[in-house]
Protein backbone atom coordinates (compact mmCIF):
# COMPACT_ATOMS: atom_id res chain seq x y z
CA UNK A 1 -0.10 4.29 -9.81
CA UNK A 2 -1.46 7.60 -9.15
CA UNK A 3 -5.06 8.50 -7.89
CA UNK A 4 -6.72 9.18 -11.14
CA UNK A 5 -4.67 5.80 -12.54
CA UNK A 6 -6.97 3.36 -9.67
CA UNK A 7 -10.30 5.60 -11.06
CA UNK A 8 -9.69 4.72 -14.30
CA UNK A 9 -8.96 0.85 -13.78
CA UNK A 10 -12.30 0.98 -11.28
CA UNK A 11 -14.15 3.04 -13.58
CA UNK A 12 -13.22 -0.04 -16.30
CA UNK A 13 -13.98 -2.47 -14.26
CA UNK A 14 -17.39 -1.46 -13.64
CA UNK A 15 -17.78 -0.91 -17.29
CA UNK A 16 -16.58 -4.62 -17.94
CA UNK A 17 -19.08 -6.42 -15.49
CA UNK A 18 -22.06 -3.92 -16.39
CA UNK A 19 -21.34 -4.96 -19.89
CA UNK A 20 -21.21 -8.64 -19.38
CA UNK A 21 -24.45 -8.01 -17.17
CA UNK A 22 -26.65 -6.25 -19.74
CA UNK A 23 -24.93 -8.52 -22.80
CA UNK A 24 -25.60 -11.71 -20.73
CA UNK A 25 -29.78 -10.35 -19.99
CA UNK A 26 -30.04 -8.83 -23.33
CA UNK A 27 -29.23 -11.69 -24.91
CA UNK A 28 -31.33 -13.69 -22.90
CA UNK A 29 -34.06 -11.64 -23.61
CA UNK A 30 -33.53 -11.48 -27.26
CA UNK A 31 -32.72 -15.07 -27.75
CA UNK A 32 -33.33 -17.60 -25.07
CA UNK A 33 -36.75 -16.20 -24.13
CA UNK A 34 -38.42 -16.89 -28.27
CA UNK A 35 -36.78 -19.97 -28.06
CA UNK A 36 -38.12 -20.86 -24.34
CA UNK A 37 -41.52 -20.12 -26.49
CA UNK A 38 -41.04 -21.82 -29.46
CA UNK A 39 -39.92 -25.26 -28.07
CA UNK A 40 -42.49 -27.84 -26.25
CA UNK A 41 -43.09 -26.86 -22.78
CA UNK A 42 -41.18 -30.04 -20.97
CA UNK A 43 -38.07 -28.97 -23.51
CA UNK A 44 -38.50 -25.35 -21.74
CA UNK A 45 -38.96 -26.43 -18.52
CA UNK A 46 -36.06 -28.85 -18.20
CA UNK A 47 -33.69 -26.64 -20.23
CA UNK A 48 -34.98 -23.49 -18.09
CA UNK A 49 -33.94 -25.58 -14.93
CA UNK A 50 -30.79 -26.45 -15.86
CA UNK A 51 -29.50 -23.14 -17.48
CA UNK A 52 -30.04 -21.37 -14.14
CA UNK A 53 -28.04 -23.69 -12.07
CA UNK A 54 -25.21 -22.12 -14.08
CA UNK A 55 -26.67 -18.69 -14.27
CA UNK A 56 -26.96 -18.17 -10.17
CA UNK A 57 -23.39 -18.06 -9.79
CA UNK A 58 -22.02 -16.38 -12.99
CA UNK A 59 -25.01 -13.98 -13.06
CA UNK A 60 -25.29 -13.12 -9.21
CA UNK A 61 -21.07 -12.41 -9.33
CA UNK A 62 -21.10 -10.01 -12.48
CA UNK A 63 -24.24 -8.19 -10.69
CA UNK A 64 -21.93 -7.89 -7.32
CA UNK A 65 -19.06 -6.18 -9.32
CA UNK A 66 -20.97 -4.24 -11.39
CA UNK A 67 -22.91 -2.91 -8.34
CA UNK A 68 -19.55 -2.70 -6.14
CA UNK A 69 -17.44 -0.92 -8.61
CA UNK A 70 -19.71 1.28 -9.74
CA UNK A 71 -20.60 2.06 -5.71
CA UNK A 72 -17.20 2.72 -4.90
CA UNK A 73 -16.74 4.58 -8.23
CA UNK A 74 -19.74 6.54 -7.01
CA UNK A 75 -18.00 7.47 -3.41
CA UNK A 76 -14.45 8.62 -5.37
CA UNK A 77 -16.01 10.85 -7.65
CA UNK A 78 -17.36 14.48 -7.62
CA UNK A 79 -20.61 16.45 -8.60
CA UNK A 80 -22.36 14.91 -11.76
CA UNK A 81 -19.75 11.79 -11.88
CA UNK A 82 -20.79 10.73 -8.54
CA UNK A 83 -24.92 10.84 -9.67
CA UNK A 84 -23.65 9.33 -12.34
CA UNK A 85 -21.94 6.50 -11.06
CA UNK A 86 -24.17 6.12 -7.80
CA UNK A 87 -27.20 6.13 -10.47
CA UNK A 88 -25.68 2.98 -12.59
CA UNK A 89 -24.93 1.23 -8.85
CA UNK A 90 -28.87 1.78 -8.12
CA UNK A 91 -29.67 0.42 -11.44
CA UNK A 92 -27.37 -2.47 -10.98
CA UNK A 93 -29.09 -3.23 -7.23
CA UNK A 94 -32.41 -2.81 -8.98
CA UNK A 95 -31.01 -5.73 -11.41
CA UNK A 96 -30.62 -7.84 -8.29
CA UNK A 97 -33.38 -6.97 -6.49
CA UNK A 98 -35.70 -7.89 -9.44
CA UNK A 99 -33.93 -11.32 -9.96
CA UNK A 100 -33.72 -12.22 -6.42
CA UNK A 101 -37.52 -10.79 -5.57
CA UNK A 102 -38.88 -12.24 -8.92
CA UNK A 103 -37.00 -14.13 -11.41
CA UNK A 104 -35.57 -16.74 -8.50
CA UNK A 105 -38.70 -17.52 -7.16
CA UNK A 106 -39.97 -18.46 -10.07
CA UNK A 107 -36.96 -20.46 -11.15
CA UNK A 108 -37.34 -22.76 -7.92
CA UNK A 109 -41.40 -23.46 -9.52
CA UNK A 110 -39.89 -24.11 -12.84
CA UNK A 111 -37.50 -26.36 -11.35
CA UNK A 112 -39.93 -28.31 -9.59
CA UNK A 113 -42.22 -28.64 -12.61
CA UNK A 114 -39.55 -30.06 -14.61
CA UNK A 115 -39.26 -33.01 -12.20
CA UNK A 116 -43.19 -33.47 -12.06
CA UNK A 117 -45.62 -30.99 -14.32
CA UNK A 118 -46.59 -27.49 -14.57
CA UNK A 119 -49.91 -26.42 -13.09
CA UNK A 120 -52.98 -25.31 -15.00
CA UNK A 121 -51.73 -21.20 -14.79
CA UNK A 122 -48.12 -21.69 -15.57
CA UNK A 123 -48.50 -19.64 -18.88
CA UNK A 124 -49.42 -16.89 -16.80
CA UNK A 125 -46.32 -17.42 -14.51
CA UNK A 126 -44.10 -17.61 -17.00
CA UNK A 127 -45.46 -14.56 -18.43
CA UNK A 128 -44.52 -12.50 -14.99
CA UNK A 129 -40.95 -14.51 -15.24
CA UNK A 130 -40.78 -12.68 -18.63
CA UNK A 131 -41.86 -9.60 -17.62
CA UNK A 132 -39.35 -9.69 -14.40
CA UNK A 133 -36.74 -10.75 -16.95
CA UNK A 134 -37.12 -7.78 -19.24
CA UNK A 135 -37.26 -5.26 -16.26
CA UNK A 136 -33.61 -6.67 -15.13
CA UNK A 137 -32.70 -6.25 -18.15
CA UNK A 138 -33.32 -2.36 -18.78
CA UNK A 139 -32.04 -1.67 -16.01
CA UNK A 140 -28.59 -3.21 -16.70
CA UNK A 141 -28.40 -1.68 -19.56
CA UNK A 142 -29.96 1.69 -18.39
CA UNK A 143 -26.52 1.01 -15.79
CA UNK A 144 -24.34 0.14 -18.51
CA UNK A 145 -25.28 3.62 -20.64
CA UNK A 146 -24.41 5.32 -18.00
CA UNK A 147 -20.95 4.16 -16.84
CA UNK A 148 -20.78 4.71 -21.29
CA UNK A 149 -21.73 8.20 -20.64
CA UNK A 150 -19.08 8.64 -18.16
CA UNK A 151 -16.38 7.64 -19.35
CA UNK A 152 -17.09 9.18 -22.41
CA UNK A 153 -17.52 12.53 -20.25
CA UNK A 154 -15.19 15.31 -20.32
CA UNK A 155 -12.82 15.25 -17.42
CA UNK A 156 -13.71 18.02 -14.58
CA UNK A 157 -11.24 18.90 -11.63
CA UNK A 158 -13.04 18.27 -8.25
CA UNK A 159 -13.45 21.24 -6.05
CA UNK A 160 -10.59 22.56 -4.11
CA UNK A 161 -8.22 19.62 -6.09
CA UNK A 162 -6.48 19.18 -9.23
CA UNK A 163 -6.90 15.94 -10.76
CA UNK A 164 -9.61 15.12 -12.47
CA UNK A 165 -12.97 13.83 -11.20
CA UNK A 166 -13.93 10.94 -13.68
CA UNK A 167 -13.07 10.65 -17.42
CA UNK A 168 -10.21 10.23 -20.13
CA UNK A 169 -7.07 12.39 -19.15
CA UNK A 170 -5.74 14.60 -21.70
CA UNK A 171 -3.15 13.70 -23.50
CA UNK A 172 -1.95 10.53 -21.31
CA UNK A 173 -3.12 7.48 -19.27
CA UNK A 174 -3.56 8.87 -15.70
């Protein structure tokens, strides 16, 4: 497989997990979150508790493949590719950062009022958990437009070299 080949699996591979990232937050955002609100707070609490036990691994992996691929996507491409690509693996950190910093810490409350109650604030709490939640989630998909923009970009030669630096090759499949 030839040079420009490997970029293009990489470059879908980041595109896949970035895309599962932001689809899996968006539509936690957009869905899960009204119905957290909707349902009686025990319902919330216990469901809350037990959805992130799954989450923490599925979650935590697509956010290290996103960020990797994107990273080493970043260090094999050239001029505005590279920003590109080392901007979406920023975005994708942020995404962790803001889970692991904010969302998870807040989890490990919820799951402890599940087993006992919530305290007298806890609508306030799970406000921040919301806001913490919709933060991750911009910037996923802030990551995700970007690895769209890129591969949607016009392929450029890197200096000094022929092959292109990131992008569809014309007329064939790299």
């Amino acid at each position: 497989m030839t040079a420009a080949g490997r970029i293009r699996l990489l470059q879908g591979l980041a595109l896949l997990a970035t895309g599962l990232l932001a689809g899996a937050f968006g539509y936690g955002a957009a869905n899960l979150v009204p119905t957290f609100n909707a349902v009686p707070l025990d319902m919330r609490l216990s469901f809350h508790a037990e959805l992130m036990k799954m989450n923490g691994i599925t979650m935590q992996a697509a956010m290290a493949v996103s960020m990797l691929s994107s990273l080493t996507l970043a260090t094999l491409a050239h001029g505005r590719a590279r920003l590109i690509a080392g901007a979406a693996a920023l975005l994708t950190l942020a995404s962790f950062l803001i889970t692991r910093l904010g969302n998870v810490p807040i989890n490990g409350r919820i799951k402890q009022w599940a087993l006992t109650s919530a305290p007298a604030d806890h609508a306030e709490i799970l406000r921040r958990w919301e806001l913490f939640n919709n933060l991750r989630t911009l910037t996923a998909l802030a990551a995700f437009a970007l690895l769209i923009t890129l591969a949607l970009r016009r392929p450029t030669a890197p200096p000094g070299g022929s092959r292109p630096a990131l992008g569809p090759t014309p007329g064939g499949d790299g």
